[in-house]
C-alpha atoms as a PDB file:
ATOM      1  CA  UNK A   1      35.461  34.637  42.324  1.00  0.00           C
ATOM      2  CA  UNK A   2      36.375  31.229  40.775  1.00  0.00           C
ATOM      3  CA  UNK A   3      35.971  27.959  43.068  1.00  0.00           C
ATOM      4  CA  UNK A   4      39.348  26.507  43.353  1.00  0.00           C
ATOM      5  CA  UNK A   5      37.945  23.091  41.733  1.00  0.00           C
ATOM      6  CA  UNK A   6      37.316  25.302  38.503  1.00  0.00           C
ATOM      7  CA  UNK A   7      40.513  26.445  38.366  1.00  0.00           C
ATOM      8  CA  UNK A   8      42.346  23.478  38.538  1.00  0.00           C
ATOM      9  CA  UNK A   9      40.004  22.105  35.938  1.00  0.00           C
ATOM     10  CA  UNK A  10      40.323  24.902  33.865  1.00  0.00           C
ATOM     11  CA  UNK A  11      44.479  24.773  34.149  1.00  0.00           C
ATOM     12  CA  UNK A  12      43.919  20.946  33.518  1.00  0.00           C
ATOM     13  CA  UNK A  13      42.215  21.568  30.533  1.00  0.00           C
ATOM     14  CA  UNK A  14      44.814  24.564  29.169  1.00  0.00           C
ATOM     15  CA  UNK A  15      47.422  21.844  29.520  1.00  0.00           C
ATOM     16  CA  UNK A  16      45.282  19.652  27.056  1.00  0.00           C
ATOM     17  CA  UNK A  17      44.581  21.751  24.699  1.00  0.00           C
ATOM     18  CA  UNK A  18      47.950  23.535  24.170  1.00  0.00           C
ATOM     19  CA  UNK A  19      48.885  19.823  23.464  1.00  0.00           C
ATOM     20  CA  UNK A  20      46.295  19.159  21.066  1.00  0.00           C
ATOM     21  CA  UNK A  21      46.979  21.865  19.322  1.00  0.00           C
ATOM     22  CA  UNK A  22      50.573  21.494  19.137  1.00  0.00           C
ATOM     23  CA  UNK A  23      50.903  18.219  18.785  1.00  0.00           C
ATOM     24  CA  UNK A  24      49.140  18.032  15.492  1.00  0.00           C
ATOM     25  CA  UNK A  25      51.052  15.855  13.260  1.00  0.00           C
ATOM     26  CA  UNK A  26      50.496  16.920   9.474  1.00  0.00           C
ATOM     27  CA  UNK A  27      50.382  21.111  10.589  1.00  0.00           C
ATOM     28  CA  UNK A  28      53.502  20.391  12.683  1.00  0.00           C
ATOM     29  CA  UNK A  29      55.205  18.486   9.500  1.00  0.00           C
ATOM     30  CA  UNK A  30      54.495  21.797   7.483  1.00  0.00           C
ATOM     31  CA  UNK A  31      55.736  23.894   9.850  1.00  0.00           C
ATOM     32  CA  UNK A  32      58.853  22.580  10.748  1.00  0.00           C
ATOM     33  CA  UNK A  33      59.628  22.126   6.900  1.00  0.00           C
ATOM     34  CA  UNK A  34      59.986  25.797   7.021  1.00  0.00           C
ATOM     35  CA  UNK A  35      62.644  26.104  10.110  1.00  0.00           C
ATOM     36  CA  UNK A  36      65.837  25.817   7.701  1.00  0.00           C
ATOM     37  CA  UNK A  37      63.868  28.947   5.856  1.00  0.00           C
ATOM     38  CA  UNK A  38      63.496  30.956   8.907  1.00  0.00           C
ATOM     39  CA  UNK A  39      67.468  30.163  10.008  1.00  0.00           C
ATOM     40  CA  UNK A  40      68.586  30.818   6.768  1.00  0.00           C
ATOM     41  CA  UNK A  41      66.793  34.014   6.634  1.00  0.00           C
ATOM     42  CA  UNK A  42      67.713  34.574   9.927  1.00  0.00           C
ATOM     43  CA  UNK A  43      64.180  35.771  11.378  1.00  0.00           C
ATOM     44  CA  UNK A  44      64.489  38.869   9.060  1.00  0.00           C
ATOM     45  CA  UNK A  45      61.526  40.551   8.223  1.00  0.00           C
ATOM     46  CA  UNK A  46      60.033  37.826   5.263  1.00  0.00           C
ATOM     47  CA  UNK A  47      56.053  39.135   5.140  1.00  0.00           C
ATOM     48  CA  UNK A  48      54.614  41.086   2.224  1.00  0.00           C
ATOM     49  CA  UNK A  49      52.660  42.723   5.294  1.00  0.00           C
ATOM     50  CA  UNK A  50      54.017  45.434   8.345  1.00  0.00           C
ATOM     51  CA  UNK A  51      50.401  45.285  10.040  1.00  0.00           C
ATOM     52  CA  UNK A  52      48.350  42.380  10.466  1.00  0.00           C
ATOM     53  CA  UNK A  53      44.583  42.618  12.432  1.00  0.00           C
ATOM     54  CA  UNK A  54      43.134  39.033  12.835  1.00  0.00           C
ATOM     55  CA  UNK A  55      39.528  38.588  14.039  1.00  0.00           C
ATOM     56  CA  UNK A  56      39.665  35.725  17.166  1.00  0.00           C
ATOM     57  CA  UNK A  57      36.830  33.210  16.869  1.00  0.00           C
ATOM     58  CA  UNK A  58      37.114  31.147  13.842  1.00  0.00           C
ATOM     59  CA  UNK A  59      40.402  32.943  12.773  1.00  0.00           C
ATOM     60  CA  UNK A  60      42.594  31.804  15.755  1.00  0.00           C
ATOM     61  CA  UNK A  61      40.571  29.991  17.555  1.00  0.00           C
ATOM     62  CA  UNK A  62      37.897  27.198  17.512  1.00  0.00           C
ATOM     63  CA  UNK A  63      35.141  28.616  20.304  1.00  0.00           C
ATOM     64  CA  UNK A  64      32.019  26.584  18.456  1.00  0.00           C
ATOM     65  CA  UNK A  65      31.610  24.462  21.517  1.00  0.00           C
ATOM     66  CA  UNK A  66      31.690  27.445  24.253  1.00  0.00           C
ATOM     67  CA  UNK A  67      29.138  29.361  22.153  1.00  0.00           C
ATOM     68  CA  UNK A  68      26.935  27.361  21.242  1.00  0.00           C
ATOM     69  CA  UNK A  69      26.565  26.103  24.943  1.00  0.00           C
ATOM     70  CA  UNK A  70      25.585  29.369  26.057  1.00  0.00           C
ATOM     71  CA  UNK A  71      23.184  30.234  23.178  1.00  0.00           C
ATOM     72  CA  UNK A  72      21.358  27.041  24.239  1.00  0.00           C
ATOM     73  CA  UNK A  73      21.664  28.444  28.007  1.00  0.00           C
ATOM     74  CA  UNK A  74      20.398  31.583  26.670  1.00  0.00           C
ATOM     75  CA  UNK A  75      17.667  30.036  24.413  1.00  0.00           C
ATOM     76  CA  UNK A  76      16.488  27.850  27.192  1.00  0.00           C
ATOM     77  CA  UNK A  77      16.031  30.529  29.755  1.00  0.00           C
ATOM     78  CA  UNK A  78      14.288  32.675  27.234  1.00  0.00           C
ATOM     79  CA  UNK A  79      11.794  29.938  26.786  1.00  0.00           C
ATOM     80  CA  UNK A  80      12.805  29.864  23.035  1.00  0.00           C
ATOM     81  CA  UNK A  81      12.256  27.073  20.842  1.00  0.00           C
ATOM     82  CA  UNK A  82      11.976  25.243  17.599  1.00  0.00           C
ATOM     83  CA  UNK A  83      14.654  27.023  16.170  1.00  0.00           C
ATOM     84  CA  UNK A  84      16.819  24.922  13.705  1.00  0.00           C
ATOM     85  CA  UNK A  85      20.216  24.053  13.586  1.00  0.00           C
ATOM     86  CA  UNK A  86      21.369  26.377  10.946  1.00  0.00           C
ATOM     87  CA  UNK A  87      20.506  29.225  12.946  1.00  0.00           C
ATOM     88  CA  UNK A  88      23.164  27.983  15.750  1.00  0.00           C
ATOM     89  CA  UNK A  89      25.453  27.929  13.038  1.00  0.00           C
ATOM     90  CA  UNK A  90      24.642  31.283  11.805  1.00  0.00           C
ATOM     91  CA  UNK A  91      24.581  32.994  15.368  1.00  0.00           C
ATOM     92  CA  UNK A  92      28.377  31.909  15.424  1.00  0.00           C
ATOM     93  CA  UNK A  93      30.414  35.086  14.134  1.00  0.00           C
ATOM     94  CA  UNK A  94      28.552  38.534  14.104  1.00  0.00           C
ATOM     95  CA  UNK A  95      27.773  40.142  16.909  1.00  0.00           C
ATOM     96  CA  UNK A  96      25.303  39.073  20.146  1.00  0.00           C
ATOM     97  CA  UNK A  97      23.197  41.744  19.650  1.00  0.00           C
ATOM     98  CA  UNK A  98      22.801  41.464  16.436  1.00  0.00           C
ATOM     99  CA  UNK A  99      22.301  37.498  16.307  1.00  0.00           C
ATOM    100  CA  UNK A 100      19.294  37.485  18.654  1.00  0.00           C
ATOM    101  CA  UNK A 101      17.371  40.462  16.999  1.00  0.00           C
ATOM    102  CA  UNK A 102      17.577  39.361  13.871  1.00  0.00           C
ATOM    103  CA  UNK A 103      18.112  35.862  13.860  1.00  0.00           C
ATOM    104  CA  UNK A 104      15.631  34.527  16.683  1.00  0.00           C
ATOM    105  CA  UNK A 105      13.452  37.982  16.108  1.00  0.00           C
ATOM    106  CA  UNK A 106      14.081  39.680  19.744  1.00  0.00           C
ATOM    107  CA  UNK A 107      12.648  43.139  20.615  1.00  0.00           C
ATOM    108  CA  UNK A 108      15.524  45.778  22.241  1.00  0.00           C
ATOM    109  CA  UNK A 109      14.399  44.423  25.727  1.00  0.00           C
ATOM    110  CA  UNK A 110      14.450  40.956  25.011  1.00  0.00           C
ATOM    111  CA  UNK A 111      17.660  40.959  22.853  1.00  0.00           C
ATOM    112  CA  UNK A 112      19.311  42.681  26.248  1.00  0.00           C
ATOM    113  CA  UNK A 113      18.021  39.890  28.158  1.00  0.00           C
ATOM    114  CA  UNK A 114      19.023  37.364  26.179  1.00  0.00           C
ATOM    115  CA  UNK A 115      23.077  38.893  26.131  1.00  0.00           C
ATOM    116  CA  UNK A 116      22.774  38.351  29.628  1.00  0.00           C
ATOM    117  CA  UNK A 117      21.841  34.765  29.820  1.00  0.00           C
ATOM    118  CA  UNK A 118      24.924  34.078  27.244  1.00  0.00           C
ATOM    119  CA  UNK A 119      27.301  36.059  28.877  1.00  0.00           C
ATOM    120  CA  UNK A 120      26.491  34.476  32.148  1.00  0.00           C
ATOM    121  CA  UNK A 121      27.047  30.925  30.763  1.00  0.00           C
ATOM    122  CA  UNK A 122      29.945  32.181  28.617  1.00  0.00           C
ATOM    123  CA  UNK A 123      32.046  34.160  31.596  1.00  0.00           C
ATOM    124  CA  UNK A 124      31.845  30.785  33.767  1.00  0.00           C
ATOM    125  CA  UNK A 125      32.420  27.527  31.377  1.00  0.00           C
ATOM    126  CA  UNK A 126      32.272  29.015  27.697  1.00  0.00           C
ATOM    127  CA  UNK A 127      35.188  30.949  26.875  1.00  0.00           C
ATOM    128  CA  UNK A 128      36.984  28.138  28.145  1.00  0.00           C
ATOM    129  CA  UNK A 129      35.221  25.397  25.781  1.00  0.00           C
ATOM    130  CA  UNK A 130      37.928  26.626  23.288  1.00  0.00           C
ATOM    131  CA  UNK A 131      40.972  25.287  20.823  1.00  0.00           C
ATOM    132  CA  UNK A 132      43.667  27.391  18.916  1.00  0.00           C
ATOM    133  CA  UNK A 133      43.156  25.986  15.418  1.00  0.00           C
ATOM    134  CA  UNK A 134      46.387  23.800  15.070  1.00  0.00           C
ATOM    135  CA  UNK A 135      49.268  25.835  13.560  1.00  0.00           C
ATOM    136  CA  UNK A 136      48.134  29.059  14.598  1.00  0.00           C
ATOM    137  CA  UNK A 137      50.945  29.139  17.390  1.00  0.00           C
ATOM    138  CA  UNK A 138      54.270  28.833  14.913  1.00  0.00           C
ATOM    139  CA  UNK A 139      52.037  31.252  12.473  1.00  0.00           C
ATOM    140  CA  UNK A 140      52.180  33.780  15.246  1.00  0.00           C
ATOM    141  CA  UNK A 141      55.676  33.058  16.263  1.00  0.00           C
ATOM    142  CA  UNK A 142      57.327  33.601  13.092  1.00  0.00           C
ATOM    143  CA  UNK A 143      55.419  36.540  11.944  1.00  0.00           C
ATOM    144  CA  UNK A 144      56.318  38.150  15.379  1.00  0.00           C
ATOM    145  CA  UNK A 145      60.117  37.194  14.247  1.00  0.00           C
ATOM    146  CA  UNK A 146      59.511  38.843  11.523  1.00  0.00           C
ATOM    147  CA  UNK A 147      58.987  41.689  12.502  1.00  0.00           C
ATOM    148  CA  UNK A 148      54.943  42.383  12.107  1.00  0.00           C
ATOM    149  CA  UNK A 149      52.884  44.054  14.236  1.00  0.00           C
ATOM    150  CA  UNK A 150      50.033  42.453  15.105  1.00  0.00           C
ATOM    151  CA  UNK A 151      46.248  42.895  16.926  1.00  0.00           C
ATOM    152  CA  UNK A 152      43.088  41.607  17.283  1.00  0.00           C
ATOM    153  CA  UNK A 153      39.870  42.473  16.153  1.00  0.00           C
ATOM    154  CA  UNK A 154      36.548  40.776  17.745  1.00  0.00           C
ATOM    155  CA  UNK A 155      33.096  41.407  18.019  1.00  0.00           C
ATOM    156  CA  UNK A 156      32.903  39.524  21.234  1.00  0.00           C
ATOM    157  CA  UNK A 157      33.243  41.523  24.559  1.00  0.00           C
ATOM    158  CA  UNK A 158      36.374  42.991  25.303  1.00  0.00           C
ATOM    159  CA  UNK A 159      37.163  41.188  28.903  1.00  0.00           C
ATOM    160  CA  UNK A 160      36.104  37.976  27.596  1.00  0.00           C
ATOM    161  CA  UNK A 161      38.350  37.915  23.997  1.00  0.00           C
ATOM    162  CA  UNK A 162      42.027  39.380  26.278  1.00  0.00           C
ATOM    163  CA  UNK A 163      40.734  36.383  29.120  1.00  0.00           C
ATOM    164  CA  UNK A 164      41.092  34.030  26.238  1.00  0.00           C
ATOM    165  CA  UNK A 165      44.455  35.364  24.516  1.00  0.00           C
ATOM    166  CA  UNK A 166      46.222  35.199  27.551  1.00  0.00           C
ATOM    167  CA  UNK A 167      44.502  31.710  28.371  1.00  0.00           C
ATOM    168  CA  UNK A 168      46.543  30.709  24.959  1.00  0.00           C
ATOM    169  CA  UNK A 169      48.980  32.646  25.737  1.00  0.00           C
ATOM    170  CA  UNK A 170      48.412  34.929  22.043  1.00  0.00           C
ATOM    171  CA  UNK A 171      49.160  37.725  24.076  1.00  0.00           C
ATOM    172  CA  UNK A 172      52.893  38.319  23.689  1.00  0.00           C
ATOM    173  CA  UNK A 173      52.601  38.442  20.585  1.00  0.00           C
ATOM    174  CA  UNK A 174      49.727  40.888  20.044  1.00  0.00           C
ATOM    175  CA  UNK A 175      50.293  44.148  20.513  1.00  0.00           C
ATOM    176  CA  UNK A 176      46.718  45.046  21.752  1.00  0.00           C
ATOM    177  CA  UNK A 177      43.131  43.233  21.171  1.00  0.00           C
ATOM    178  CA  UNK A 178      40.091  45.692  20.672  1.00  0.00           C
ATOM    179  CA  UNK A 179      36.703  44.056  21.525  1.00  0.00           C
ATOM    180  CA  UNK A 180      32.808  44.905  21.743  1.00  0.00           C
ATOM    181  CA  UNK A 181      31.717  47.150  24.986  1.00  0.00           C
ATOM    182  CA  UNK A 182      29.623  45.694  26.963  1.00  0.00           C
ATOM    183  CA  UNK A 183      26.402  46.964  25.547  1.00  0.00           C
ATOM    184  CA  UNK A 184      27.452  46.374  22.182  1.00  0.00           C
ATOM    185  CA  UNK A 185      27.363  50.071  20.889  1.00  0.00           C
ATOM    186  CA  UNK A 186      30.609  49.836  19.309  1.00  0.00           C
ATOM    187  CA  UNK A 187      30.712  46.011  17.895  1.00  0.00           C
ATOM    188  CA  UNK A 188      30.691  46.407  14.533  1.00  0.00           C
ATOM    189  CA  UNK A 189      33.615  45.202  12.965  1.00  0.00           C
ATOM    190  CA  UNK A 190      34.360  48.483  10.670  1.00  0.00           C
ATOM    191  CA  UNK A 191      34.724  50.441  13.826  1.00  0.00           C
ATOM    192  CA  UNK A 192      36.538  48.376  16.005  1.00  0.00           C
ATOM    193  CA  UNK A 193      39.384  48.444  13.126  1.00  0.00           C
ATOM    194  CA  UNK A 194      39.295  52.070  12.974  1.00  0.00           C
ATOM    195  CA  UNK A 195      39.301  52.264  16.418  1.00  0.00           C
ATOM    196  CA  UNK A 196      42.823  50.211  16.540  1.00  0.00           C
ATOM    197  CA  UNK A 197      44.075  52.322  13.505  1.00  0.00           C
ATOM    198  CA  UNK A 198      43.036  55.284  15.154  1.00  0.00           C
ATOM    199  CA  UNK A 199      44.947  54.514  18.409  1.00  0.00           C
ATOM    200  CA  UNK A 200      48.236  53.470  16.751  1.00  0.00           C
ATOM    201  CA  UNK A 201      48.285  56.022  14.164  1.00  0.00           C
ATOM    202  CA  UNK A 202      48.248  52.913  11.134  1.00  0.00           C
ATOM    203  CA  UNK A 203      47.214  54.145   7.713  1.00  0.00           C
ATOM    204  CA  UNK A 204      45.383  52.836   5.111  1.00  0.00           C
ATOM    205  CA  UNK A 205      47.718  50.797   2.900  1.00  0.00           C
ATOM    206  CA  UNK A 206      47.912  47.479   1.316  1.00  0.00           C
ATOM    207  CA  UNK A 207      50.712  46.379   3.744  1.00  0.00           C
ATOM    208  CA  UNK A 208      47.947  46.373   6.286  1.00  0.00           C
ATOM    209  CA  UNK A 209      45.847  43.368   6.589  1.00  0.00           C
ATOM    210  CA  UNK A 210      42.620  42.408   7.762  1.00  0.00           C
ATOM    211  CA  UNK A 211      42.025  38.438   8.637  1.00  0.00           C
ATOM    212  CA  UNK A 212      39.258  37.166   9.387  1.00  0.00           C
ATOM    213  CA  UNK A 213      36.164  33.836   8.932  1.00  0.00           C
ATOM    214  CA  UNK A 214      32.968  36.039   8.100  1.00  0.00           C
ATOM    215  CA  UNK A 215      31.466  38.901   5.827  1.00  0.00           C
ATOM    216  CA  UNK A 216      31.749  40.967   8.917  1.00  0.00           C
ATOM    217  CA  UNK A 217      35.743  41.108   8.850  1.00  0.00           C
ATOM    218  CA  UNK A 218      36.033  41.846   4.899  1.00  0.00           C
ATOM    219  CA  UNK A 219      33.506  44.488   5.098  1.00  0.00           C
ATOM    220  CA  UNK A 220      35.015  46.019   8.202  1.00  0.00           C
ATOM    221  CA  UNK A 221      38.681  45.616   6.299  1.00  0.00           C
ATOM    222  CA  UNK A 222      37.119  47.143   2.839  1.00  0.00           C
ATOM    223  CA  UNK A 223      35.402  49.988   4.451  1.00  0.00           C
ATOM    224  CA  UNK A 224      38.947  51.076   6.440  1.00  0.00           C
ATOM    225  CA  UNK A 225      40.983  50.379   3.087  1.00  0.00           C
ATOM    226  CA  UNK A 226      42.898  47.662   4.024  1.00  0.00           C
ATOM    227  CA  UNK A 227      43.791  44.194   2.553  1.00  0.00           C
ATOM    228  CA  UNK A 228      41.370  41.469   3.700  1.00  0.00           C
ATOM    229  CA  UNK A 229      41.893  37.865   3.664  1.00  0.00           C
ATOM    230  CA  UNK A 230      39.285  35.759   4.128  1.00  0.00           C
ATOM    231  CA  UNK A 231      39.556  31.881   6.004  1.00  0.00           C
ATOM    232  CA  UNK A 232      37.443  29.362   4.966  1.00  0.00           C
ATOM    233  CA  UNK A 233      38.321  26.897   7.647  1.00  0.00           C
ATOM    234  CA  UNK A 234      36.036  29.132  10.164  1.00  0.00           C
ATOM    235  CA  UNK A 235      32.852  29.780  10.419  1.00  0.00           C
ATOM    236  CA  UNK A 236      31.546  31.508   7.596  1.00  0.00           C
ATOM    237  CA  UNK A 237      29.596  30.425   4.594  1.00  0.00           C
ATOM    238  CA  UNK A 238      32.383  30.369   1.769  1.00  0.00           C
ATOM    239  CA  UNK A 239      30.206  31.819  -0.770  1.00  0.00           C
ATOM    240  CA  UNK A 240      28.655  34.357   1.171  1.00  0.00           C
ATOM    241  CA  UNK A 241      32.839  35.232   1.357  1.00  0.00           C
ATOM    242  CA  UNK A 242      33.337  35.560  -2.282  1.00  0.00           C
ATOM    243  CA  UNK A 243      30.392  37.988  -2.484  1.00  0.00           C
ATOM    244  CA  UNK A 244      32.613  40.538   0.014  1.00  0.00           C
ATOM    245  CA  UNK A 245      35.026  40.340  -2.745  1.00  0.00           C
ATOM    246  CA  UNK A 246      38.201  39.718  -0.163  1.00  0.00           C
ATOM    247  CA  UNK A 247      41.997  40.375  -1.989  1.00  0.00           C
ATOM    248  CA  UNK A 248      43.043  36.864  -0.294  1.00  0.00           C
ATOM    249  CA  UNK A 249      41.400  33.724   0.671  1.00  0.00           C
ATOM    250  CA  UNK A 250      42.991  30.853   2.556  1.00  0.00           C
ATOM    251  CA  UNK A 251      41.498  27.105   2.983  1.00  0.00           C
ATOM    252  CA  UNK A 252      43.648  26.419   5.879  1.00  0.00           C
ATOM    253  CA  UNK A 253      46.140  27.655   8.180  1.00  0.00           C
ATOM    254  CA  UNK A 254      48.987  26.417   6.486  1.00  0.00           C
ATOM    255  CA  UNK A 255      47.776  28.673   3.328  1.00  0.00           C
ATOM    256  CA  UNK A 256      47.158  31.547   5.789  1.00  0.00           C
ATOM    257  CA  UNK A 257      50.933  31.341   6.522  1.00  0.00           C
ATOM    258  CA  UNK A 258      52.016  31.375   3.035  1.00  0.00           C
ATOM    259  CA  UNK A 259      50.019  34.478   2.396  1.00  0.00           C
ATOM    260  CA  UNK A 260      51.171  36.362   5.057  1.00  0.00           C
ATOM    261  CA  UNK A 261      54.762  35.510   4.738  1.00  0.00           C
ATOM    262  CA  UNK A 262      54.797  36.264   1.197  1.00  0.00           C
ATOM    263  CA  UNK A 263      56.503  34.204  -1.793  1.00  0.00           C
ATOM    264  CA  UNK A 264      59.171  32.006   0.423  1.00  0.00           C
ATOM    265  CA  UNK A 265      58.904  28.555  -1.451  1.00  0.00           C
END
């Protein structure tokens, strides 16, 4: 259970940050250039795409603060140092498990231990230390006016991810967010896509769409036949991007919009 003090900071804090992120100037300029589009078109369906899966972290969302904090929590407790500061940066995408075994060199045991030292850092003050990247909110808003159907796919753990789309308040307009179980079996980002195609009977076809910040999420699209689109505003390395060979990329939000709604200027 949550102290009542963390709560109210915590609601504090969502009240500051939906601002932030609204109240952006130059995104909310570009955005509200397109209103006379979406009244003339009135909200008919204007995307090239029916389907759209976005990964969460550094897609939607700017969690750099909240995980880093706990990798340092996590680090610390595992008596771990000297690392440098590009391997925080690189932890930042692909799965825990996968960050601490092969970035910081962890045996099974270890790597288990170390998940738990995040997580317990994370579940408390670090999914919290969080921002919607500014823009994302109309993006979502006019593509569900539009008609698309859309989900989420995230290597982080399942409880934490839907905590944070209803923190944002994402969730009415996603149709369903499939995460990473908690011992990160299934946390690859290839099978959590199937997983969602499986469940809502979605087919492989180029008016489905995979969006996402890292390697992981253009592989995962590529390997379930999908379109991928690739942000460079998150926290990948851009040319470790253009090796995946994505059908899209998009520098900033802004572009991400005009790729998913298709041709409207």
């Amino acid at each position: 259970m949550y102290r009542v003090s963390y709560l109210l900071n915590v609601q504090n804090r969502e009240v500051q940050l939906k601002n932030n992120a609204k109240n952006h100037s130059a995104v909310n300029n570009f955005f509200n250039g397109l209103m006379y589009i979406r009244t003339f078109k009135n909200k008919q369906n204007m995307s090239r795409f029916s389907h759209l899966i976005f990964d969460l972290d550094g897609t939607l969302t700017d969690n750099t603060s909240g995980i880093r904090n706990s990798l340092l929590y996590a680090l610390e407790h595992m008596q771990i140092h000297g690392y440098s500061e590009n391997m925080l940066e690189q932890f930042i995408g692909p799965p825990l498990q996968w960050g601490f075994s092969q970035l910081f060199g962890l045996n099974e045991r270890d790597t288990k231990l170390a998940v738990e030292y995040f997580r317990d850092y994370y579940s408390e003050n670090g999914w919290h230390e969080n921002e919607p990247y500014p823009g994302v909110y109309q993006m979502l808003e006019d593509l569900h006016f539009a008609g698309v159907k859309m989900y989420i796919a995230t290597s982080k753990l399942e409880k934490f991810a839907q905590r944070i789309i209803e923190y944002f308040e994402f969730d009415k307009y996603i149709i369903q967010l499939k995460g990473a179980d908690y011992g990160g079996e299934n946390a690859t980002k290839a099978t959590i896509i199937a997983d969602l195609m499986k469940i809502h009977r979605i087919k492989p076809s180029g008016k489905i769409a995979m969006i996402g910040d890292t390697v992981f999420d253009i592989e995962g699209g590529n390997r379930n036949a999908i379109t991928t689109i690739a942000v460079t505003y998150g926290f990948g390395k851009e040319n470790e991007l253009q090796n995946a060979d994505p059908d899209y990329f998009a520098e900033s939000v802004e572009e991400l919009y005009e790729i998913l709604m298709g041709s409207i200027f």
